[in-house]
C-alpha atoms as a PDB file:
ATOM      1  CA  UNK A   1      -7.797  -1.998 -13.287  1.00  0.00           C
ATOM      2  CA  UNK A   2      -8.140  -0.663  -9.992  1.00  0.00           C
ATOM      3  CA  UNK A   3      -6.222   1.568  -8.180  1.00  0.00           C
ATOM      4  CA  UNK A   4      -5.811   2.681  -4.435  1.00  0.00           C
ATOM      5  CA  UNK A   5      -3.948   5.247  -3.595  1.00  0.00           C
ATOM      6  CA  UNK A   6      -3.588   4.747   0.439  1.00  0.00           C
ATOM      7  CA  UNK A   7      -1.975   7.691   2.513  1.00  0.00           C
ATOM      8  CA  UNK A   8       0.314   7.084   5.968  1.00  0.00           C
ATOM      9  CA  UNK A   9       1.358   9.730   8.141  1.00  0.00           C
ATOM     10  CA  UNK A  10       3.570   7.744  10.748  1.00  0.00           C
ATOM     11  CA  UNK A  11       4.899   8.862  14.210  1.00  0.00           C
ATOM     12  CA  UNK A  12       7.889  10.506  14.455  1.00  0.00           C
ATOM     13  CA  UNK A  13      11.098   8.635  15.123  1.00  0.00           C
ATOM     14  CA  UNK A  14       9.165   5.417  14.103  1.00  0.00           C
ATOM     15  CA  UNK A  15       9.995   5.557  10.071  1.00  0.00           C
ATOM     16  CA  UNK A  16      12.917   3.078  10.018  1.00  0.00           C
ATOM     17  CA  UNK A  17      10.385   0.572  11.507  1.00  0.00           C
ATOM     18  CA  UNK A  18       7.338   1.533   9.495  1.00  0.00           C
ATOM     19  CA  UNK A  19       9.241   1.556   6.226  1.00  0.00           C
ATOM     20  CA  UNK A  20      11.322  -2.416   7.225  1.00  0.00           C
ATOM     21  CA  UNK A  21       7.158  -3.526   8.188  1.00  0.00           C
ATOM     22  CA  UNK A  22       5.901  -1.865   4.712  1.00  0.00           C
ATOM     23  CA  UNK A  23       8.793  -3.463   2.381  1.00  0.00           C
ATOM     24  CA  UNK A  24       7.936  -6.877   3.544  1.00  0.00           C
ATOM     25  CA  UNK A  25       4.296  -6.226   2.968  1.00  0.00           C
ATOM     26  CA  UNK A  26       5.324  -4.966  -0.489  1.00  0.00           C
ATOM     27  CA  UNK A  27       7.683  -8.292  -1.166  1.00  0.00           C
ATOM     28  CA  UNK A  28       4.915 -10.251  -0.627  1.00  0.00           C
ATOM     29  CA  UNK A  29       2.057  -8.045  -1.930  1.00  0.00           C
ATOM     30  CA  UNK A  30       3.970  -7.507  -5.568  1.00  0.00           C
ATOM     31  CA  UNK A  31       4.114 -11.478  -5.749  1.00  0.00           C
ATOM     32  CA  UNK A  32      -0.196 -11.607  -5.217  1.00  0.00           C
ATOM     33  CA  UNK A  33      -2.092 -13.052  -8.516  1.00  0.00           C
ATOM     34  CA  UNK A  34      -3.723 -10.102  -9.670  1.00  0.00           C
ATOM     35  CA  UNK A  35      -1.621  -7.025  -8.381  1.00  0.00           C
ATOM     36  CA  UNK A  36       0.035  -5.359 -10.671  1.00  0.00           C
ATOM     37  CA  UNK A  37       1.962  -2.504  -9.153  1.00  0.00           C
ATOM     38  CA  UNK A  38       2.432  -2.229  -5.384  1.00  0.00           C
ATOM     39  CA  UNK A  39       4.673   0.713  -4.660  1.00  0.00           C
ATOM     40  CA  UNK A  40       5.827   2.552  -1.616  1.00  0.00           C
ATOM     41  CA  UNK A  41       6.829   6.443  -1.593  1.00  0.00           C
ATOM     42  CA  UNK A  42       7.753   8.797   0.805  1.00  0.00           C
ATOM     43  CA  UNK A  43       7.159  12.321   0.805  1.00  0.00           C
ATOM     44  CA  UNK A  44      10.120  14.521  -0.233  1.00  0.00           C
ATOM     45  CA  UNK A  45       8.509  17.348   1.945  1.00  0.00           C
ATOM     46  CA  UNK A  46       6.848  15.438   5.143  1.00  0.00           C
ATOM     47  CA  UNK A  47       9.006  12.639   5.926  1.00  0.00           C
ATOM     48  CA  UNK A  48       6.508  11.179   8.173  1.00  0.00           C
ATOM     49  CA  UNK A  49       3.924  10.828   5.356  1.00  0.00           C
ATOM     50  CA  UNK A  50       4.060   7.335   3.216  1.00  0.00           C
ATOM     51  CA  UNK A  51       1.360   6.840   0.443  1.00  0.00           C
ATOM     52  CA  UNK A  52       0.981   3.205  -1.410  1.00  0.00           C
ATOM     53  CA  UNK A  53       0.338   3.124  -4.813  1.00  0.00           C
ATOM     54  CA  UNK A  54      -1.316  -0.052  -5.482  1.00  0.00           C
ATOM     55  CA  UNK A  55      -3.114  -1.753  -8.443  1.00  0.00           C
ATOM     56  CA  UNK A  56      -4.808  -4.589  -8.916  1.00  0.00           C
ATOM     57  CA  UNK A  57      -6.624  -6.149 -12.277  1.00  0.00           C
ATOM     58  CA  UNK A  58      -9.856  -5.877 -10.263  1.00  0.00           C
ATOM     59  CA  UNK A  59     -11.728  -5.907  -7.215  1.00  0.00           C
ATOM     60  CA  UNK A  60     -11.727  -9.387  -6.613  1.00  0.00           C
ATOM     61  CA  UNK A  61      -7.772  -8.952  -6.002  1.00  0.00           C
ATOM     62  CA  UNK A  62      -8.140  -5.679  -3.641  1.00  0.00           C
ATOM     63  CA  UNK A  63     -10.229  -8.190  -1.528  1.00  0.00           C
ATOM     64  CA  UNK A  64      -8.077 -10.917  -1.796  1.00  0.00           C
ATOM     65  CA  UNK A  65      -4.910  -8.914  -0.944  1.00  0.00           C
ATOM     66  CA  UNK A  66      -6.845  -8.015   2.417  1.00  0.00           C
ATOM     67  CA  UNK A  67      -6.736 -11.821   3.626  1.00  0.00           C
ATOM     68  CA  UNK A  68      -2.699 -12.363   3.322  1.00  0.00           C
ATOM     69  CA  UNK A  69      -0.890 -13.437   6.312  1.00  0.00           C
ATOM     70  CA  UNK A  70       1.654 -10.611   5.106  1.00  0.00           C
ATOM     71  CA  UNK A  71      -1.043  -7.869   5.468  1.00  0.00           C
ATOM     72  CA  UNK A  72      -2.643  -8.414   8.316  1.00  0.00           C
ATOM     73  CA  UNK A  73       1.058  -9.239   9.749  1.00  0.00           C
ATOM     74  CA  UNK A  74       1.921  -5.281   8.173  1.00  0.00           C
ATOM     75  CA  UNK A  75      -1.384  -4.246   9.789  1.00  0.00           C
ATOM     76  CA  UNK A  76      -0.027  -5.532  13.561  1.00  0.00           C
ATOM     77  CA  UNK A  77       3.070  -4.438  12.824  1.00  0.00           C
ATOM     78  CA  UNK A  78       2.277  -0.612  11.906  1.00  0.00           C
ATOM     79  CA  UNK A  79      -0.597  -0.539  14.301  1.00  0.00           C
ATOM     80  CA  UNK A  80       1.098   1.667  17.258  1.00  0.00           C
ATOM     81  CA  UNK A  81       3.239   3.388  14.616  1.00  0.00           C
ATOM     82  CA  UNK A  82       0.309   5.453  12.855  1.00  0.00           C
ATOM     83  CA  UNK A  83      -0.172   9.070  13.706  1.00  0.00           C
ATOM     84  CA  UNK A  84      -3.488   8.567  12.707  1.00  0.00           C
ATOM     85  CA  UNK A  85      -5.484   6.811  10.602  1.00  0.00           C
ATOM     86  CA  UNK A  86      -4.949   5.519   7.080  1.00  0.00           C
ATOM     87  CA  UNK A  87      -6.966   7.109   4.084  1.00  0.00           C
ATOM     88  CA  UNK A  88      -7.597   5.529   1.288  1.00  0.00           C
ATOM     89  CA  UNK A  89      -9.010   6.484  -2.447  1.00  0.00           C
ATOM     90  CA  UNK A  90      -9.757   4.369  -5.099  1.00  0.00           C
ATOM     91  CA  UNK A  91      -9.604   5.168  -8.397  1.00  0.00           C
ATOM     92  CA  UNK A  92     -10.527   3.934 -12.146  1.00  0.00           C
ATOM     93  CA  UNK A  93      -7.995   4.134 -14.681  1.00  0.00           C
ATOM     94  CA  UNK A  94      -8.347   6.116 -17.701  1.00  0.00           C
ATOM     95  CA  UNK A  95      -4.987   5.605 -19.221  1.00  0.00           C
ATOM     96  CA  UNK A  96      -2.728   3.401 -20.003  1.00  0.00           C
ATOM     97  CA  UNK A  97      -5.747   0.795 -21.170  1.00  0.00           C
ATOM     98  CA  UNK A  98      -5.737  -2.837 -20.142  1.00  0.00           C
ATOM     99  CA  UNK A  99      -3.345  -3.450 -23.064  1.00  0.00           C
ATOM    100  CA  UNK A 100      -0.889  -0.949 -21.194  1.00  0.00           C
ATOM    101  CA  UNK A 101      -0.978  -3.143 -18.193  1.00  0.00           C
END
């Protein structure tokens, strides 16, 4: 399993149009062979921060979730709505093992 843990920090005033964009891109994302968790959260201190939780069964399906038309629609969507750019981590899981999946 493979997980990214990607961090948003959006513009103020534009969070009602970031989060409509980013729940599509989750709809579709969640329905992806090979991702199995795609989650969005907001931060209870910084409402203008957004991080997705997402994991996938390997890397094949991180690169593979790059080439959806609902991405790269999320991508043009959020474009002018980032205060910044996005980070992103990846990490290895060390629990739950695949059989927690």
């Amino acid at each position: 399993m493979i997980v990214r843990i990607v961090t948003v920090r959006v513009k103020r005033g534009s969070e009602a149009a970031f989060e409509a964009a980013t729940v599509d891109n989750h709809r579709g994302s969640v329905r992806e062979p090979g991702v199995l968790r795609f989650d969005v959260l907001k931060d209870a201190d910084d409402p203008g921060t957004y991080y997705l939780y997402e994991a996938y069964v390997d890397d094949d399906a991180t690169r593979a979730h790059k080439e959806t038309a609902h991405y790269n629609t999320w991508r043009a969507a959020v474009a002018d709505l980032l205060d910044g750019d996005r980070t992103s981590v990846a990490c290895s899981v060390v629990a739950p093992g695949r059989e927690g999946w």
